[in-house]
Structures are given as structure tokens and as C-alpha cells.
Protein backbone atom coordinates (compact mmCIF):
# COMPACT_ATOMS: atom_id res chain seq x y z
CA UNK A 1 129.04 80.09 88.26
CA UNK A 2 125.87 78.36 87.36
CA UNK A 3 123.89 81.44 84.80
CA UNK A 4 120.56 82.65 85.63
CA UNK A 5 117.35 81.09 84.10
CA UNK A 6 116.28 84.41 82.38
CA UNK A 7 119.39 85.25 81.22
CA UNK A 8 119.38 82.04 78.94
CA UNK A 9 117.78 82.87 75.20
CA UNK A 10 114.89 81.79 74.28
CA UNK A 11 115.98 79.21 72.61
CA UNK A 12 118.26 77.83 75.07
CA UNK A 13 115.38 78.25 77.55
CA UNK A 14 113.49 76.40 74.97
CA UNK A 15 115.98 73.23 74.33
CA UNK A 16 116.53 73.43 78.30
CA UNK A 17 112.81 72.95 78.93
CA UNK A 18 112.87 69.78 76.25
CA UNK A 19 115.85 68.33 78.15
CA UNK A 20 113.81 68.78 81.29
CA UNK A 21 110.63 67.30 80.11
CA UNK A 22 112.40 64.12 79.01
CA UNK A 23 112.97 63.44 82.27
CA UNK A 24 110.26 64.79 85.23
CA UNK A 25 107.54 63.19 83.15
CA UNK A 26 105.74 66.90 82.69
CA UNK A 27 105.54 68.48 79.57
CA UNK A 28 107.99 70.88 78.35
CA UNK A 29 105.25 74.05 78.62
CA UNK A 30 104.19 73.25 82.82
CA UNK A 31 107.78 73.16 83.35
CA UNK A 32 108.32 76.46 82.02
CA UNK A 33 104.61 77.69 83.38
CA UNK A 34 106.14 76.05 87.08
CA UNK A 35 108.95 78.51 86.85
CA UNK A 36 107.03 81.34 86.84
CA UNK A 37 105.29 80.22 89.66
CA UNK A 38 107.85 79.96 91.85
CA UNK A 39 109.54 83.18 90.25
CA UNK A 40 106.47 85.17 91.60
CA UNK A 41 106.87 83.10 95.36
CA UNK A 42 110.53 84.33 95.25
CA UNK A 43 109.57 87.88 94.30
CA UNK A 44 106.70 88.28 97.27
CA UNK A 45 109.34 85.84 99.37
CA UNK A 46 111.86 89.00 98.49
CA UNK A 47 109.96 91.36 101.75
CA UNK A 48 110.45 89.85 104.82
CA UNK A 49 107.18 91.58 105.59
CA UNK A 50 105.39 89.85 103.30
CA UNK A 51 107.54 86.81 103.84
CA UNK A 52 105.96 86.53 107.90
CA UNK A 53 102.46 87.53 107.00
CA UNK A 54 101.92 85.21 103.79
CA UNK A 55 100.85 81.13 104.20
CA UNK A 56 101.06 79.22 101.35
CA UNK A 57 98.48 76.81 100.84
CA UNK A 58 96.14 74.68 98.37
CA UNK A 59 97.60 71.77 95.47
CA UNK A 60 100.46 73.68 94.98
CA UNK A 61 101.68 74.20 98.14
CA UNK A 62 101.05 70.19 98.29
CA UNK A 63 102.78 69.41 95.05
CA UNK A 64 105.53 71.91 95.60
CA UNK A 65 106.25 71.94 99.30
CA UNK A 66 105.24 68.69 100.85
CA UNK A 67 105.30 66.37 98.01
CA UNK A 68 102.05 64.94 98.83
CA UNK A 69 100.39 64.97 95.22
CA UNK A 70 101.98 63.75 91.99
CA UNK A 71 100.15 66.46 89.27
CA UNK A 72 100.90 69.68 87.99
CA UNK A 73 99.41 72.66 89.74
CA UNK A 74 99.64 75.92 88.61
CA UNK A 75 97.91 78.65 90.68
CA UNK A 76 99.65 80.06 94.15
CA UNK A 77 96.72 80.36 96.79
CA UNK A 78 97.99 82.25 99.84
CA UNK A 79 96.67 83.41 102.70
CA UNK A 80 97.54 87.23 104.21
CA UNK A 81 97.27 86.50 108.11
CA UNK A 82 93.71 88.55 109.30
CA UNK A 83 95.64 90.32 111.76
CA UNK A 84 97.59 92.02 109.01
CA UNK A 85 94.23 93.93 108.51
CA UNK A 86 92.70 93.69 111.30
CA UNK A 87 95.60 93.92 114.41
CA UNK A 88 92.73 93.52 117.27
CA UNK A 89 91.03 90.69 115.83
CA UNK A 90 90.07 86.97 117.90
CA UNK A 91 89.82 84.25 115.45
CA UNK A 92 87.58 82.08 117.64
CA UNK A 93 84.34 82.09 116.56
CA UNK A 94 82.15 85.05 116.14
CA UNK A 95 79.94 85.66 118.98
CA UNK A 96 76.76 85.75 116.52
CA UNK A 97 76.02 85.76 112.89
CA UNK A 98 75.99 89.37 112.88
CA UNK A 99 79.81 89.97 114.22
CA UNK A 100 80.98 87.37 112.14
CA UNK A 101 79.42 88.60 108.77
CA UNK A 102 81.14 92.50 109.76
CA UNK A 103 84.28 90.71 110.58
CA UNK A 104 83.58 89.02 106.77
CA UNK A 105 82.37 92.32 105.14
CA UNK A 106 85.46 94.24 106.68
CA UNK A 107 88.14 91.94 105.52
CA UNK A 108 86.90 91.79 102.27
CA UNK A 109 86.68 95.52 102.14
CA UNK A 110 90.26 95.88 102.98
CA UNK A 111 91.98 93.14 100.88
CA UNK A 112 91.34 94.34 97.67
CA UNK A 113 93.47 97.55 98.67
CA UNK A 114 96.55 95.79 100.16
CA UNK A 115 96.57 93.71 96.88
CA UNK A 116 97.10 96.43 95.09
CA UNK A 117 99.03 98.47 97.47
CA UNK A 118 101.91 95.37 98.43
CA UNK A 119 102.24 92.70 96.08
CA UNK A 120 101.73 94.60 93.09
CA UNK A 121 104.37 96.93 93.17
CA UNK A 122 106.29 94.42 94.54
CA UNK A 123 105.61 91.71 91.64
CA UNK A 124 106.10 94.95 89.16
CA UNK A 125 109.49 95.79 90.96
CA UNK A 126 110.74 92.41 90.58
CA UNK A 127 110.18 91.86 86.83
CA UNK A 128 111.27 95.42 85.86
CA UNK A 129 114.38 94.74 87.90
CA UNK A 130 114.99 91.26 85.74
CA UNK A 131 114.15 92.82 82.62
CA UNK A 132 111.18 90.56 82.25
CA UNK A 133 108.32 91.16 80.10
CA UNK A 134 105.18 90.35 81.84
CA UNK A 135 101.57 91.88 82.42
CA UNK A 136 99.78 92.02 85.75
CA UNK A 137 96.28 91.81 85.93
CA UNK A 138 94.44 93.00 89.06
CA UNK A 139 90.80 91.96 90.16
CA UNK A 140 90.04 93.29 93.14
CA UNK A 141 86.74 92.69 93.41
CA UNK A 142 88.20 89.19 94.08
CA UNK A 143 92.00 89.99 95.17
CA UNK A 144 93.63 88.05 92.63
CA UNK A 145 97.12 89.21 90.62
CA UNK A 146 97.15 87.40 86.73
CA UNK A 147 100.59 87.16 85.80
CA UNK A 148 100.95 86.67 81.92
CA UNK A 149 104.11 85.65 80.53
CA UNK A 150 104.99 85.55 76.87
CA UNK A 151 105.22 81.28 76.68
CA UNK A 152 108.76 79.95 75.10
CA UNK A 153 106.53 76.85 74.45
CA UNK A 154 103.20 76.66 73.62
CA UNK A 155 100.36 74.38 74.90
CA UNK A 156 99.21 72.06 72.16
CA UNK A 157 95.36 73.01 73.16
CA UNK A 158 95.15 76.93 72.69
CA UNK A 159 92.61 78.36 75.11
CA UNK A 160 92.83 75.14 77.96
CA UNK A 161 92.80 77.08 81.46
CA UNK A 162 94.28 74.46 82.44
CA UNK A 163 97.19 75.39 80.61
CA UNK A 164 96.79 78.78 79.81
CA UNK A 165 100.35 81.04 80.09
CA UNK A 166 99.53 83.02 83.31
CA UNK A 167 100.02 82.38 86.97
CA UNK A 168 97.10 83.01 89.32
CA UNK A 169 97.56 84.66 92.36
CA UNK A 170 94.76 84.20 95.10
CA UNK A 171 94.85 86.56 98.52
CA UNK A 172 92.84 85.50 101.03
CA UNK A 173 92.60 87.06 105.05
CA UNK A 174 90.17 85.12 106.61
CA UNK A 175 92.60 83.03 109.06
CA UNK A 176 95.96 83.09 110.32
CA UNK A 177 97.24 80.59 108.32
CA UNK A 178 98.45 78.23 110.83
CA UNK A 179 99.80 75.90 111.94
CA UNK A 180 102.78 76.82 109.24
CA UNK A 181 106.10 76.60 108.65
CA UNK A 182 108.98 77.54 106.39
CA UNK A 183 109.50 74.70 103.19
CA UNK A 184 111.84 75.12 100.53
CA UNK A 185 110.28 75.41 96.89
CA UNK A 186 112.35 74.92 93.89
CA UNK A 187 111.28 74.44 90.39
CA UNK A 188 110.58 71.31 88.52
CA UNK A 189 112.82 72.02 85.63
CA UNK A 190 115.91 72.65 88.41
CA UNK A 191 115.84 68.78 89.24
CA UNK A 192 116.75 67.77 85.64
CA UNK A 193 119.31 70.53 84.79
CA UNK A 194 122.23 71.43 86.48
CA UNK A 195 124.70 74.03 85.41
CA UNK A 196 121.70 76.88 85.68
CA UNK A 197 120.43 79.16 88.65
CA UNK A 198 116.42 78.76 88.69
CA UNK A 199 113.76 81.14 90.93
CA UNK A 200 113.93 79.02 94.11
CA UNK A 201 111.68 80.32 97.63
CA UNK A 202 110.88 79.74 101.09
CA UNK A 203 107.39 80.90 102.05
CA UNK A 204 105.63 79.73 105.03
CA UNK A 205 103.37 76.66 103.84
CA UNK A 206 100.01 75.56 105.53
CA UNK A 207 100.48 72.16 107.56
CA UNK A 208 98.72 69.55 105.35
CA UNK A 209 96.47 68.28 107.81
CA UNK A 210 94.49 71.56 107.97
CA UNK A 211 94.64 71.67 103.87
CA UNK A 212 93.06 68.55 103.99
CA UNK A 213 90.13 69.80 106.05
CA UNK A 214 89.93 72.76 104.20
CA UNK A 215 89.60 70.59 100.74
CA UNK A 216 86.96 68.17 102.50
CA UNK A 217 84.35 70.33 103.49
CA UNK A 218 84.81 72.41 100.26
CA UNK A 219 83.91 69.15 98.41
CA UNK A 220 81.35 68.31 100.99
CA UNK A 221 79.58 71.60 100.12
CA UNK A 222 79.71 71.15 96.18
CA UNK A 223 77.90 67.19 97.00
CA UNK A 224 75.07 68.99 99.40
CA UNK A 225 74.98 72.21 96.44
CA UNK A 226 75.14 70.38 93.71
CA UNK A 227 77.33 73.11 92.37
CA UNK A 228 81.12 74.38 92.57
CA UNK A 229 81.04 78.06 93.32
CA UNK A 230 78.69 79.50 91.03
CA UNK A 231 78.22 77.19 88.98
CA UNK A 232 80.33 78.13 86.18
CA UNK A 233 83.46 77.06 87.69
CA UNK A 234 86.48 74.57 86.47
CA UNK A 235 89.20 72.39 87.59
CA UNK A 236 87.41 71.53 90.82
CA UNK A 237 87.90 67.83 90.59
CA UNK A 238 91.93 68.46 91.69
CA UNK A 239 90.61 68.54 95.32
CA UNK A 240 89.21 65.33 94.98
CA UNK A 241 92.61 63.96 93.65
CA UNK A 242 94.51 65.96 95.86
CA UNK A 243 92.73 64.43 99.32
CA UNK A 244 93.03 60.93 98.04
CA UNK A 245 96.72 60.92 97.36
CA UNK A 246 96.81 62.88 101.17
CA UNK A 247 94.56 59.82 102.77
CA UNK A 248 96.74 57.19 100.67
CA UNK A 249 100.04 59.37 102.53
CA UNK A 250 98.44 58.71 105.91
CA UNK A 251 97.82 62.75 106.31
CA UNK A 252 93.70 62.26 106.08
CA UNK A 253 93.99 59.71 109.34
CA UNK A 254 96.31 62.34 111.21
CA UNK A 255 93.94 65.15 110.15
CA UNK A 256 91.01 63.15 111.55
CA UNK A 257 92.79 62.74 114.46
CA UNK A 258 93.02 66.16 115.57
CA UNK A 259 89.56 67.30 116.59
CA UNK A 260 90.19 70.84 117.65
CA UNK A 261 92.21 71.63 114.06
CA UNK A 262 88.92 70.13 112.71
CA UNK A 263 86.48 72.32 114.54
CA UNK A 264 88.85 74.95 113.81
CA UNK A 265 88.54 74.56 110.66
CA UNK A 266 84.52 74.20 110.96
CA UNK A 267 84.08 76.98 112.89
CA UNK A 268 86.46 79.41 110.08
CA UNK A 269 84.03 77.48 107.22
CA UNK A 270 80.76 78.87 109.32
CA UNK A 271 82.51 82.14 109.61
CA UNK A 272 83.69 83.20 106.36
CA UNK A 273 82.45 80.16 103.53
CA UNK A 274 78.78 79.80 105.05
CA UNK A 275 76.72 78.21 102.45
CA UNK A 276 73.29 76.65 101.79
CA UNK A 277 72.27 73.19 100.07
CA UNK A 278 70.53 72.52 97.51
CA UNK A 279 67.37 72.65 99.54
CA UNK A 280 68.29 76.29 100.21
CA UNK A 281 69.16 75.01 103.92
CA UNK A 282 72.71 76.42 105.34
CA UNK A 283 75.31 73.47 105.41
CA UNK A 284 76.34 73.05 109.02
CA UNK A 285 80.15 72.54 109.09
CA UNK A 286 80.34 71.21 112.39
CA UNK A 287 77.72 68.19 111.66
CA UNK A 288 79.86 67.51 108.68
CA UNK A 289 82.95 67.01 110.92
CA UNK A 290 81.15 65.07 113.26
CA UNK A 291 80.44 62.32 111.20
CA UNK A 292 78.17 63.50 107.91
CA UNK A 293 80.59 64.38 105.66
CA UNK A 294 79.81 64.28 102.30
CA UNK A 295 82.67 63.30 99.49
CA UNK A 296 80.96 61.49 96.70
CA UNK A 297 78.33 63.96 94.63
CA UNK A 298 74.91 62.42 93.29
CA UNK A 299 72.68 63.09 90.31
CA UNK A 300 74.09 65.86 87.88
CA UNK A 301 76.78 67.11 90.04
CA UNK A 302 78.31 63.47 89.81
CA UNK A 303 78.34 63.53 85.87
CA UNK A 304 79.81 67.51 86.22
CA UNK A 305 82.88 66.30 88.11
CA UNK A 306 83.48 63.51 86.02
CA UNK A 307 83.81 65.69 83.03
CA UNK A 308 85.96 68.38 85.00
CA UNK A 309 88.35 65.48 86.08
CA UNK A 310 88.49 64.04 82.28
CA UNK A 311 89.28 67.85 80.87
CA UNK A 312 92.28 67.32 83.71
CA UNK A 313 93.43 64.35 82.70
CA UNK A 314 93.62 65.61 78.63
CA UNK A 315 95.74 68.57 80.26
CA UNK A 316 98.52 66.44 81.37
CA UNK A 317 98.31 67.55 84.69
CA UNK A 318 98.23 64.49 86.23
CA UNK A 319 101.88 62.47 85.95
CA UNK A 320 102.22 58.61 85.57
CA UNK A 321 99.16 56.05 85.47
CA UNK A 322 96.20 58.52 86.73
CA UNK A 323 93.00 56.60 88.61
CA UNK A 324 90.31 56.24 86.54
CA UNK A 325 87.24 58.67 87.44
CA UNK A 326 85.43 55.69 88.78
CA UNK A 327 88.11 53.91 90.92
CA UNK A 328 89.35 57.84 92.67
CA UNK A 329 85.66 58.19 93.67
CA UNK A 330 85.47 54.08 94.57
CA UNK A 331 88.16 55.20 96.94
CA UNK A 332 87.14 58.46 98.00
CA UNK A 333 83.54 56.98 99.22
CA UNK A 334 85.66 54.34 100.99
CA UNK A 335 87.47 57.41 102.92
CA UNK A 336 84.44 58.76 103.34
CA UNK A 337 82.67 55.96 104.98
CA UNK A 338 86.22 55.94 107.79
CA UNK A 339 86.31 59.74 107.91
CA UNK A 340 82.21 59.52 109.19
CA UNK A 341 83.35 56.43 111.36
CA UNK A 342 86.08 57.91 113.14
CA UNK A 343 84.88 61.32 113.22
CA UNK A 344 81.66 59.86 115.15
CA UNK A 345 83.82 58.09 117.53
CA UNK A 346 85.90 61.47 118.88
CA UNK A 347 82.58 63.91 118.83
């Protein structure tokens, strides 16, 4: 009978995660920081409740699910379905700006509580029950779960949030999270090494085609900003990686071809992610689908990225022979250009 990860000692976890790393092509520290990951997908994965209400989305749901993107990525963005919160709720658009910013105001209100309240314990439960010896952060002013873990191996850059030992957990509410379905996750390090039981899951996981949409007008809002988020944030430039290796898998062209998930899409953006330009003028979503997308930032914004996406590459993130900065955004202006061309052509 094959013995449990976290029953190994650390030192045979440690040798184990060396063996590993000499073969996946990922260093020996994301392998072990990808087992907690899907340790904590298992653990929420462990309530059926939370099993059927719970879409997994983002990178990591494309590295780890669907296969679509060759790098490391570490945090687990999920999405509680809105109806979990609010049972009577239509998720076409609101009927004015006014519904749809109480719909906003109310979901955020509730979140922060169910955070706490559900996948807390739940996370708590779980590592108690395994004899585990990790620390759970909660913000709830933005309904995220840290997970710290003591690291067997230690990142060669101390203080690199891109490699940091913790395990963000992002709860969102605004959607359904559909179209889903059921993948199996299993860890990295469980490829290379047989003879030991590692965390393995089956959460629902967001089709790719609407992660692609939901990545694209993100990125077209940081080119019209100037800006990701506030300003102060990092590892943004994954998204443009992440929708380049999904247009080079044929997923962008499939994506494009489905207007109504694109308005869908739009119309959730408009809802709950409405935004201004740089101008101070809000960024209309539905334009943007219709053939004025925006991939490829200008100016400031341009240089920001390209230091974001060299901090990524130093990580080891990225597996293989990474594009150069200049040839991913040579080919995401090329996308770009078809995305506007095609997008024009079905509005």
C-alpha cells in the first residue's frame, strides 16, 4: 500500500521532491508548494456541499485541469455560485446601474462571512485531522484564506511572492461559474514518483473558453487604465502568457466563436468589474467584444508589464524555452488584430 505524502519525514519528503524535480522540469520548492495546493482543493473537495457550489477557475485551473499552459501557478481562484448567497437571484443583466451595484454591494457583504463560516473550519478540520502544521490567514475585507506551510525546501530568493510558502485562496460570488465540469487534479510531484499516495481532487473547473474571456477583457482594462488593480499589483503578466498558449491551443478561436458566452461574459464585467480609463471614462465591455479589444498596453504601462513578466521568468515559473517579452506581445497584438476581426464580423 502506496504511504501517504505527509506521513513521509521531512527528509524523505525532501529527497522525494529532488527526485521529482529532476524530472517535471519544476523546481524542487513549486513541487512541494503544488502539493499544498491541491491538498487544500481536496480538503474543500472533502463537502459535497462545497464540492457543487465551488468552480475552479484562473492559471491554475488551466495548468492543473486542462493542461492548457506550461508554467507554474500557485494561487486557487474559485468561484462560490451567487445563488449560494443569494437563492432568488437572475444573472442576466441588471435592469439599471442601480440594481446591479445592490446586487454588487450585497454579495460582497455576504462573502466575507461564508469565508469564514465554510471553508475555514473546513481547511482547519482537515489539517488538524492530518496532523499538519499550518496557519490560516483570513482577509475578509477581500475573502481570501492564506495558507502558510512550514517549506521542506526553500526558495533560493527569500521574499519572491512569486514563490513565497503559502497558498492563496480567492472566493469570488459574482457568477455561477458555468459552463463547468468535474476534472481530475493531481499533483505535479505524483507524475514522477510512484510508490506514494499524494492529495489528489475533483472540483468543478470553469470551461476554458469563458476563462479566456474573462483574462481578455481584464487585460483590455489594464491597456485602457494604464494600471493593474490599484496600481500596486504583481504577477499580472501570467494572463498575458496564459491567453497566448490558449489561442496557440485553438481555445481563443472557439471562445470567439461563441458570441452569447462573450456577451455573457461582457455583461458580468459591466455588472460586477465596471471600470474607467485612463481618461476617467467607464470602459464599455461590450464595445470591447465587438471588435475594440485592447491586448497590447502603450506608454508606461507597456514598460510595467515587461518588468512584471521578467520578475516571472527569474521565478522559474515558466517551464522549458519561455517567449521572450517582445515576441509573447508580437503575438498577442497579432491575436488581437483576429480577435477585433472576427469579433466585428459576428456583432
Amino acid at each position: 500500500m502506496a504511504e501517504r505524502w505527509f506521513s513521509l519525514t521531512a527528509e524523505d519528503q525532501r529527497e522525494a521532491l529532488e527526485v521529482a524535480a529532476a524530472t517535471r522540469g519544476l523546481p524542487a520548492y513549486l513541487l512541494e508548494k503544488d502539493i499544498w495546493v491541491v491538498w487544500a482543493l481536496e480538503a474543500l473537495g472533502s463537502d459535497q456541499h462545497l464540492l457543487e457550489a465551488l468552480t475552479f477557475k484562473g492559471g491554475t485551473s488551466l495548468s492543473k485541469a486542462q493542461a492548457l499552459i506550461d508554467r507554474f501557478s500557485e494561487d486557487i481562484d474559485l468561484t462560490l455560485d451567487i445563488r449560494q448567497l443569494l437563492p432568488d437571484v437572475g444573472m442576466p443583466p441588471a435592469p439599471s446601474k442601480k440594481k446591479a451595484k445592490q446586487r454588487r454591494e450585497k454579495v460582497n457583504a455576504l462573502l466575507p462571512k461564508w469565508v469564514a463560516d465554510k471553508p475555514l473550519p473546513l481547511l482547519q478540520k482537515a489539517a488538524a485531522d492530518a496532523g499538519l502544521e499550518i496557519s490560516i490567514i483570513v482577509n475578509t475585507k477581500k475573502s481570501v484564506l492564506e495558507l502558510h506551510y512550514a517549506p521542506i525546501l526553500q526558495a533560493p530568493t527569500v521574499g519572491d511572492p512569486y514563490v513565497s510558502p503559502k497558498v492563496v485562496l480567492e472566493f469570488g460570488a459574482h457568477s455561477t461559474g458555468e459552463p463547468h465540469g468535474p476534472v481530475e487534479i493531481t499533483c505535479e510531484a505524483a507524475k514522477a514518483l510512484e510508490g506514494i499516495a499524494f492529495p489528489s481532487a475533483r472540483p468543478l473547473v470553469m470551461d476554458a473558453r469563458r476563462t479566456f474571456w474573462e483574462k481578455a477583457t481584464a487585460m483590455h482594462v489594464f491597456c485602457r487604465r494604464g494600471q493593474w488593480g490599484k496600481g500596486d499589483g504583481t504577477r499580472y503578466s501570467r494572463h498575458w502568457f496564459d491567453v497566448d498558449r490558449m489561442a496557440t491551443a485553438g481555445v481563443g478561436e472557439k471562445a470567439i466563436e461563441d458570441r452569447a458566452l462573450a456577451e455573457q461574459v461582457a455583461d458580468h464585467k459591466e455588472d460586477f468589474w465596471r471600470s474607467r480609463d485612463s481618461a476617467n471614462q467607464p470602459i464599455d465591455y461590450r464595445a470591447a467584444i465587438s471588435g475594440s479589444l485592447q491586448l497590447v498596453p502603450t506608454g508606461e504601462a507597456y514598460i510595467a508589464l515587461e518588468a512584471d513578466y521578467a520578475a516571472m521568468l527569474d521565478s522559474g515559473m515558466l517551464r522549458g524555452d519561455p517567449p521572450k517579452f517582445n515576441e509573447l506581445l508580437g503575438r498577442i497584438a497579432v491575436l488581437q488584430e483576429q480577435c477585433n476581426a472576427l469579433t466585428r464580423s459576428k456583432a
